[in-house]
N, C-alpha and C. Protein backbone atom coordinates (compact mmCIF):
# COMPACT_ATOMS: atom_id res chain seq x y z
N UNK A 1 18.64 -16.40 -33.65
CA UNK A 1 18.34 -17.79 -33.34
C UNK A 1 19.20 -18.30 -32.20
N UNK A 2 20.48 -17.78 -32.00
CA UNK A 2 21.35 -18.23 -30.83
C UNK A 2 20.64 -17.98 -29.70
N UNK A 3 19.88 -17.32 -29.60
CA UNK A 3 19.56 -16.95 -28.14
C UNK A 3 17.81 -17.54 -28.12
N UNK A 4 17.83 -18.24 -28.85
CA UNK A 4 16.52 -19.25 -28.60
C UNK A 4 16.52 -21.13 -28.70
N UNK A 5 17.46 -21.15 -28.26
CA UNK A 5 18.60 -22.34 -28.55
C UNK A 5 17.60 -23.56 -28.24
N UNK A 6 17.22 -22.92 -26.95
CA UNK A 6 16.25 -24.36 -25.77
C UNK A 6 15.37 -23.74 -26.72
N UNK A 7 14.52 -23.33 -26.07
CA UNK A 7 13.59 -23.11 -27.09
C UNK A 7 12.63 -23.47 -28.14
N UNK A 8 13.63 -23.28 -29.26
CA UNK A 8 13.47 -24.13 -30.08
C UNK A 8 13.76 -25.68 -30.41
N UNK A 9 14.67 -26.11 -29.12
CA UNK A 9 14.78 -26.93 -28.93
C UNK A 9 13.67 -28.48 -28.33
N UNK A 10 13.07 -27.40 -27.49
CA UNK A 10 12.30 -27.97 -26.16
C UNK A 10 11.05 -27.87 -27.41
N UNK A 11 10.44 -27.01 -28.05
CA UNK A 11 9.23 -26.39 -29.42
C UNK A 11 9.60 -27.93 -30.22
N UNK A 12 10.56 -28.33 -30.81
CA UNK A 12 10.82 -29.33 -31.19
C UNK A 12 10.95 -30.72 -31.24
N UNK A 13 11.53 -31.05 -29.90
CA UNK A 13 11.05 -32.51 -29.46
C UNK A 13 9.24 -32.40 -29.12
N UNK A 14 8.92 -31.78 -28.57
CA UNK A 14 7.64 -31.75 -28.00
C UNK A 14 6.28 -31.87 -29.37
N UNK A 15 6.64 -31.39 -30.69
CA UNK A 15 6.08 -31.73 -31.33
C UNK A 15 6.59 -32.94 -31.70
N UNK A 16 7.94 -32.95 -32.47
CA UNK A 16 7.93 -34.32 -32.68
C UNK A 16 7.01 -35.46 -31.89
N UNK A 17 7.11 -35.28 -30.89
CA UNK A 17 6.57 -36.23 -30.03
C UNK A 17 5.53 -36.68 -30.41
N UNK A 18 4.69 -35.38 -30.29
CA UNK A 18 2.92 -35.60 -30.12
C UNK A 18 2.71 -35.83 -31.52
N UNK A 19 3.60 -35.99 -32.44
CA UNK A 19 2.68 -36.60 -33.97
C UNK A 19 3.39 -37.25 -34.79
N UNK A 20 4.83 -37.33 -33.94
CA UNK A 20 5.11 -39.44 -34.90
C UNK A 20 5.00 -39.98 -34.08
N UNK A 21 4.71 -40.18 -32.78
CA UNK A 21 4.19 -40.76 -32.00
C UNK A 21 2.66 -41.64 -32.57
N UNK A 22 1.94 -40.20 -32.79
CA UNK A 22 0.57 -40.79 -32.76
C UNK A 22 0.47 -40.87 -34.46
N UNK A 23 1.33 -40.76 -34.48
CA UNK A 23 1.50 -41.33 -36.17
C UNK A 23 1.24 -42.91 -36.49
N UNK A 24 1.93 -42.98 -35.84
CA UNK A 24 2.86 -44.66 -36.16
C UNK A 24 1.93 -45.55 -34.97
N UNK A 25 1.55 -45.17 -33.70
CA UNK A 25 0.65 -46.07 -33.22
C UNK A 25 -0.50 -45.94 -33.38
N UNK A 26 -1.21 -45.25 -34.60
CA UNK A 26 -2.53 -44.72 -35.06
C UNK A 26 -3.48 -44.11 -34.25
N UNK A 27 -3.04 -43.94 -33.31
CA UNK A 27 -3.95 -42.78 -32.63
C UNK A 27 -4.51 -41.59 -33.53
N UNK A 28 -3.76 -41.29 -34.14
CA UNK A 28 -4.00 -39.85 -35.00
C UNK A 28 -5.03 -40.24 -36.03
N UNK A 29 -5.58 -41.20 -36.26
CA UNK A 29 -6.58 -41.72 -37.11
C UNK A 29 -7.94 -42.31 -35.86
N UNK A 30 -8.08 -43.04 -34.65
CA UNK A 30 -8.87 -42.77 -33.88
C UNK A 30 -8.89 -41.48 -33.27
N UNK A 31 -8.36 -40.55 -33.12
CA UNK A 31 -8.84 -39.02 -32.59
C UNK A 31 -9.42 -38.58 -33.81
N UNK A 32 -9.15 -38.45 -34.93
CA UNK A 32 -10.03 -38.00 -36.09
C UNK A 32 -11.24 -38.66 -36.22
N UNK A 33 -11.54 -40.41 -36.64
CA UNK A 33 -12.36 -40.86 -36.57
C UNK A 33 -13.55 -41.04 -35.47
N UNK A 34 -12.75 -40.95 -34.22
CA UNK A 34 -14.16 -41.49 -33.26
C UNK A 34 -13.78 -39.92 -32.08
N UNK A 35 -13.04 -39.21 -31.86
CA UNK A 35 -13.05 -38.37 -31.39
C UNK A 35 -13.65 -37.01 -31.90
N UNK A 36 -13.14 -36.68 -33.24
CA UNK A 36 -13.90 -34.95 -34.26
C UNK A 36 -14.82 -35.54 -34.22
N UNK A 37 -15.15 -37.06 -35.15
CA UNK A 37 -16.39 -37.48 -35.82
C UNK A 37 -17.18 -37.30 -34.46
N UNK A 38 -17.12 -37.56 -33.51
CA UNK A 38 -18.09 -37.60 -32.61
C UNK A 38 -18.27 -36.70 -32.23
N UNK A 39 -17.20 -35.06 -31.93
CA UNK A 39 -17.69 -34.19 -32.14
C UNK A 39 -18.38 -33.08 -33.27
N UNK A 40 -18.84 -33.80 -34.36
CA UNK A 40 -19.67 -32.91 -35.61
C UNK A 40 -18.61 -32.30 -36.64
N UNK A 41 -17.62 -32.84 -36.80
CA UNK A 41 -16.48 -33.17 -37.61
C UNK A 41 -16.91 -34.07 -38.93
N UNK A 42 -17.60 -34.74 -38.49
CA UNK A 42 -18.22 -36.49 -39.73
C UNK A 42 -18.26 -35.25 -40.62
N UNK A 43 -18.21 -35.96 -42.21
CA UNK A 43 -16.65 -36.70 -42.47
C UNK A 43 -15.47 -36.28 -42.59
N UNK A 44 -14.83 -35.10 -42.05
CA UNK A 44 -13.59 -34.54 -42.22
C UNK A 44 -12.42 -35.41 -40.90
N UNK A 45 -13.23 -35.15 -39.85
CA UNK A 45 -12.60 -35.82 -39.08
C UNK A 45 -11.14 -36.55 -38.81
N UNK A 46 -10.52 -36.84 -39.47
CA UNK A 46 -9.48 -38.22 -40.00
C UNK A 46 -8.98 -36.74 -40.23
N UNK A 47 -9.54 -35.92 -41.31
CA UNK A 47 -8.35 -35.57 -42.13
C UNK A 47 -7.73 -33.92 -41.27
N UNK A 48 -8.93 -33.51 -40.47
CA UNK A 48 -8.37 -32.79 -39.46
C UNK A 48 -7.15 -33.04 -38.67
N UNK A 49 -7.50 -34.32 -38.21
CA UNK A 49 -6.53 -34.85 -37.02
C UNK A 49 -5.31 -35.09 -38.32
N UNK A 50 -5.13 -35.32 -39.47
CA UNK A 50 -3.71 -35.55 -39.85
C UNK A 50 -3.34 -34.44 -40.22
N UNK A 51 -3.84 -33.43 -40.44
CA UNK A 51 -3.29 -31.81 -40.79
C UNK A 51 -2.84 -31.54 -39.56
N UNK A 52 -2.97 -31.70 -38.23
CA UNK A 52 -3.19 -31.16 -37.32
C UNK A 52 -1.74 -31.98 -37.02
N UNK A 53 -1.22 -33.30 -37.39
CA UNK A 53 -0.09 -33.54 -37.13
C UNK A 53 1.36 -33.28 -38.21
N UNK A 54 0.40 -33.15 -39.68
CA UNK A 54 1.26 -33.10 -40.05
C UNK A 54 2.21 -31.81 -40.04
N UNK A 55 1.25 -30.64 -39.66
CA UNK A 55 1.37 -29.16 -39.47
C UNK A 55 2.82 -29.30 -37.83
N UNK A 56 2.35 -30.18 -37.60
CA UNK A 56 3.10 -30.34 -35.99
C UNK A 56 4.70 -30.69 -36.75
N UNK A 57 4.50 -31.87 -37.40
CA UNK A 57 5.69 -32.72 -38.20
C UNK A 57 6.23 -31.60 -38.90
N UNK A 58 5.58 -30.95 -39.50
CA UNK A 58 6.50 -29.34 -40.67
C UNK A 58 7.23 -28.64 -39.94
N UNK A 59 6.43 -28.46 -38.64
CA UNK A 59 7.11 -27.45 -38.01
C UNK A 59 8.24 -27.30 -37.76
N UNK A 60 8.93 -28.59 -37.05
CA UNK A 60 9.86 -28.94 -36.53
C UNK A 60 10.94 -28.69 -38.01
N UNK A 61 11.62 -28.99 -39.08
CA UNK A 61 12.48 -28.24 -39.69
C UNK A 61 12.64 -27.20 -39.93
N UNK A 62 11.11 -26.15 -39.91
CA UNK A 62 11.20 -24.93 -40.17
C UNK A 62 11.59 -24.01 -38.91
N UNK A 63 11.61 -24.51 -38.02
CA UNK A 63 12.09 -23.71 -36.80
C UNK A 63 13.53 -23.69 -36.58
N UNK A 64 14.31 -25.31 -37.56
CA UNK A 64 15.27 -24.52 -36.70
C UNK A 64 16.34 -24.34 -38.32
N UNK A 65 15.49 -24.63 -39.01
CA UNK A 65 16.26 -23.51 -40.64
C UNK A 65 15.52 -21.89 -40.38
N UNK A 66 14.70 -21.73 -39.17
CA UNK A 66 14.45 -20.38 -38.97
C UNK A 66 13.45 -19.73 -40.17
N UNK A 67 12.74 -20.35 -40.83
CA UNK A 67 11.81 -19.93 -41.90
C UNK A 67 10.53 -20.31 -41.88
N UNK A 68 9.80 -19.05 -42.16
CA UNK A 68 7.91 -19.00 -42.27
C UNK A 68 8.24 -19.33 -40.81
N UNK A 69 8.42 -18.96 -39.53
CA UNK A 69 8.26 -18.65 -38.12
C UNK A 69 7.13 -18.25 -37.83
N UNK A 70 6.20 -17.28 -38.65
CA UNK A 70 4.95 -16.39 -37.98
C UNK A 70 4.03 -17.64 -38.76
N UNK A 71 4.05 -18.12 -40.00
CA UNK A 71 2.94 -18.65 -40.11
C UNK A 71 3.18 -20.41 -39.48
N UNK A 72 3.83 -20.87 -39.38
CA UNK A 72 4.06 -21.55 -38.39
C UNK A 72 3.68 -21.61 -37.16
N UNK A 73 3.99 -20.82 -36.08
CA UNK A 73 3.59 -20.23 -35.15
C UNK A 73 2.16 -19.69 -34.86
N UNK A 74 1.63 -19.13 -36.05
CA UNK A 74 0.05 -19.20 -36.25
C UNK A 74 -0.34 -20.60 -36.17
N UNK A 75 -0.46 -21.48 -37.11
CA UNK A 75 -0.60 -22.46 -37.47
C UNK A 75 -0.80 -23.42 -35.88
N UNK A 76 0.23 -23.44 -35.22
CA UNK A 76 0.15 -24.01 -34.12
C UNK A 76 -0.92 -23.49 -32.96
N UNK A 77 -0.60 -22.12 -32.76
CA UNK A 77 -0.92 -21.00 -31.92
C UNK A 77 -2.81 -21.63 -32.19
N UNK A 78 -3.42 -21.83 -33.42
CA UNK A 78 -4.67 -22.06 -33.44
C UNK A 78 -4.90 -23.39 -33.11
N UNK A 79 -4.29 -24.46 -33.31
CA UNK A 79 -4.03 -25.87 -33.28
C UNK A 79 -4.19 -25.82 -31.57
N UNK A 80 -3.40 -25.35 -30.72
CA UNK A 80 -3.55 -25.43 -29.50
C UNK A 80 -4.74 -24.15 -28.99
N UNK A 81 -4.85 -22.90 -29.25
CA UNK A 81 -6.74 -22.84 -28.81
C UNK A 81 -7.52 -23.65 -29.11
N UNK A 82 -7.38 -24.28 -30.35
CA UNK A 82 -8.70 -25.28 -30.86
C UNK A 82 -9.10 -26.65 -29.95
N UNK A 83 -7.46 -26.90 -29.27
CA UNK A 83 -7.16 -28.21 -28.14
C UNK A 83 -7.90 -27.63 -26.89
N UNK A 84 -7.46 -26.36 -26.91
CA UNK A 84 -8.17 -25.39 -25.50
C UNK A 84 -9.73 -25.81 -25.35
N UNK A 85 -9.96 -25.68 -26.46
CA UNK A 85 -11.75 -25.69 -26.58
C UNK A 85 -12.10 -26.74 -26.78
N UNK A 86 -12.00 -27.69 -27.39
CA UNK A 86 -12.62 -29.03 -27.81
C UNK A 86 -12.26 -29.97 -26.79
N UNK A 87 -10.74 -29.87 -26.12
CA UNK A 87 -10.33 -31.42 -25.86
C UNK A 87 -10.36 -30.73 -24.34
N UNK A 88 -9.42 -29.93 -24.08
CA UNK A 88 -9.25 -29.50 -22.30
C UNK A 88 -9.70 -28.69 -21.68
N UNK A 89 -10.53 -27.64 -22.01
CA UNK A 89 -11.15 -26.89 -21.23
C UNK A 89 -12.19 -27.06 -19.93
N UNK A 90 -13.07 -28.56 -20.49
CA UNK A 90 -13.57 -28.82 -19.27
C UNK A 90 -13.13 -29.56 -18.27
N UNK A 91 -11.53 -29.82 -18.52
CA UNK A 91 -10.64 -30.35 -17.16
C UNK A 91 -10.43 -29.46 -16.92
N UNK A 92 -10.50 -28.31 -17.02
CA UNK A 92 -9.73 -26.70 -15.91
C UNK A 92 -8.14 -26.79 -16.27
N UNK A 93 -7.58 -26.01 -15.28
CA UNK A 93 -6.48 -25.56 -15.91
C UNK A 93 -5.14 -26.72 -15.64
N UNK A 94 -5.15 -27.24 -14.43
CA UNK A 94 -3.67 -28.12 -14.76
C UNK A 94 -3.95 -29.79 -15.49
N UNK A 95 -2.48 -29.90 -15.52
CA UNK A 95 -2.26 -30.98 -16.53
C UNK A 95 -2.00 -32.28 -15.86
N UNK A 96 -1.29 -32.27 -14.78
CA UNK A 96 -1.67 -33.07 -13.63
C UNK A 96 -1.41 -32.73 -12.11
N UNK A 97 -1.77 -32.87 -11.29
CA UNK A 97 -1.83 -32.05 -9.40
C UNK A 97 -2.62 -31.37 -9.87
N UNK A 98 -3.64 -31.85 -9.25
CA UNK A 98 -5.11 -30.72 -8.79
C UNK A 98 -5.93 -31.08 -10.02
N UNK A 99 -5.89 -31.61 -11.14
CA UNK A 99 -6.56 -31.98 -12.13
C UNK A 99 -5.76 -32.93 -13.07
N UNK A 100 -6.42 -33.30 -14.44
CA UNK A 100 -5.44 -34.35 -14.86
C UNK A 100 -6.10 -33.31 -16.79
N UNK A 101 -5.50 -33.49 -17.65
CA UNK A 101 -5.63 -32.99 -19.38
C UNK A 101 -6.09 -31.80 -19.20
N UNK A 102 -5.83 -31.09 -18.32
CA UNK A 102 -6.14 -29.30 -18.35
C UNK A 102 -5.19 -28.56 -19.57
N UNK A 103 -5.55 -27.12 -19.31
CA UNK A 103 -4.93 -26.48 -20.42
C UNK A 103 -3.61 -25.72 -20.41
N UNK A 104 -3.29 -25.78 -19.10
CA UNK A 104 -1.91 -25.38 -18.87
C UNK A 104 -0.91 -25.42 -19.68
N UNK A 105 -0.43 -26.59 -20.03
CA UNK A 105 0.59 -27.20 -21.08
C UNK A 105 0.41 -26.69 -22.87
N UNK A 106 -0.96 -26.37 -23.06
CA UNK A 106 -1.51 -25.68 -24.27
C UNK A 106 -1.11 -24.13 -24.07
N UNK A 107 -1.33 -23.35 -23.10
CA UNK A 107 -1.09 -22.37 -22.95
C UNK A 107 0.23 -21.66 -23.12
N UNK A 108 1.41 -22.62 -22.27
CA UNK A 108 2.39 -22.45 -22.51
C UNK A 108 3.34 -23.00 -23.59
N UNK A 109 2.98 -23.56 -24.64
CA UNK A 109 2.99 -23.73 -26.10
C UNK A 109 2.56 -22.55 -26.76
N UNK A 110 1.62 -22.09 -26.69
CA UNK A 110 1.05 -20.87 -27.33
C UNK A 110 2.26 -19.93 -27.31
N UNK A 111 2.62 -18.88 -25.81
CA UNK A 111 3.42 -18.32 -25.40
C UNK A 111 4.45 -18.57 -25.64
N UNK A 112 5.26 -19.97 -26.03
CA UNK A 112 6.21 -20.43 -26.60
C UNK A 112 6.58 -19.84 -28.07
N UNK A 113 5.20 -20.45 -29.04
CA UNK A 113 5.40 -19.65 -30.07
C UNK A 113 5.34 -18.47 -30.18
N UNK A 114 4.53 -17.18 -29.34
CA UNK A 114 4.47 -16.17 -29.63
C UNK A 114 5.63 -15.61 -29.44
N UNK A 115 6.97 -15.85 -28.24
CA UNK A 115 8.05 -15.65 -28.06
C UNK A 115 8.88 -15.70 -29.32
N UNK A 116 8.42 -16.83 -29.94
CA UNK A 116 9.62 -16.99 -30.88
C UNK A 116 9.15 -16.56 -32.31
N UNK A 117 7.62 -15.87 -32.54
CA UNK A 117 7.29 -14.74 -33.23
C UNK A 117 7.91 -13.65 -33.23
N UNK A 118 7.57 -12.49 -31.85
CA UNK A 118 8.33 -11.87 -30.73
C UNK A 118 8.95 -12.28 -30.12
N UNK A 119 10.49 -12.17 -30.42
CA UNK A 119 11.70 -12.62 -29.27
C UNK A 119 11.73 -11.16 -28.34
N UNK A 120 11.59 -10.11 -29.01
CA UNK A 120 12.65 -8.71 -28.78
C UNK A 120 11.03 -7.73 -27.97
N UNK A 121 10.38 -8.33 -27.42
CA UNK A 121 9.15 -8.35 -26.89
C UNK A 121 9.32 -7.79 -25.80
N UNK A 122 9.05 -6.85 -24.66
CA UNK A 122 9.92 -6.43 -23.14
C UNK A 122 8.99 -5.14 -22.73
N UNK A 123 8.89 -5.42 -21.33
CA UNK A 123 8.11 -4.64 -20.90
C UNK A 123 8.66 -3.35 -21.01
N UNK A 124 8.46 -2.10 -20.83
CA UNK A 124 9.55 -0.88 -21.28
C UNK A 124 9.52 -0.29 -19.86
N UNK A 125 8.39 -0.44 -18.79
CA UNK A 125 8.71 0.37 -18.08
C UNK A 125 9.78 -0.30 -16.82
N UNK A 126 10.28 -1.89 -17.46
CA UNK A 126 10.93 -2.05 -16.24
C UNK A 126 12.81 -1.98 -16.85
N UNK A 127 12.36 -1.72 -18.40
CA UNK A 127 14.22 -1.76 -19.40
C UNK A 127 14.40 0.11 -19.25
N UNK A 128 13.81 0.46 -18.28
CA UNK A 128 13.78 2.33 -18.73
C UNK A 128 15.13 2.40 -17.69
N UNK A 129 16.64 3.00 -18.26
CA UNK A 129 17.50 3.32 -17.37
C UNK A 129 17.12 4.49 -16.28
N UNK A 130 17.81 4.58 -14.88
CA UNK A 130 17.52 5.06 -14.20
C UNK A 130 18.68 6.10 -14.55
N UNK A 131 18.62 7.79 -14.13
CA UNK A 131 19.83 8.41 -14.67
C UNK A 131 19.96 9.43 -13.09
């Protein structure tokens, strides 16, 4: 865990963010209600969008007591393809310059968690000593 310090650091505020944020100014109840519902969600809708934060809200102690990491990391890892597909894909890829809610920022969340699935992850043909 020492050597994922930021990391898990940066994994941490960033959820916090995105779901007591939209906790507390109820956004997270209009993206369920008039955003799923309107995409063919009716009636789960609501309760998607609060799994979807509260899964965000869990995360954040379990990362940095270092426990359930992979299903965590799943958990998210699908949470952000599912953002890929529903919410940003048809802005293209950046998040802002050159486009604006692309998927860039999803992507590298993904890769975030998979890192901290796989820390010890490394290409081999460039760690091969030379003799």
């Amino acid at each position: 865990m020492k050597k994922s310090f930021y990391l898990r650091f940066a994994l941490s505020v960033i959820l916090l963010m995105h779901s007591v944020i939209s906790i507390f100014s109820g956004d997270v109840n209009d993206f369920g209600q008039i955003y799923l519902n309107g995409l063919g969600f009716n009636p789960v809708g609501i309760y998607i969008a609060w799994i979807v934060k509260l899964i965000h809200l869990l995360s954040v102690p379990l990362i940095w007591i270092d426990r359930y990491i992979k299903p965590i990391a799943v958990c998210n890892i699908l949470i952000f393809i599912l953002g890929i597909y529903y919410v940003h894909w048809q802005n293209g890829w950046f998040v802002v310059g050159g486009g604006t809610n692309g998927i860039e920022f999803n992507v590298l969340l993904i890769f975030c968690f998979l890192n901290l699935m796989y820390p010890k992850v490394s290409l081999h043909f460039m760690s091969k000593k030379k003799s």
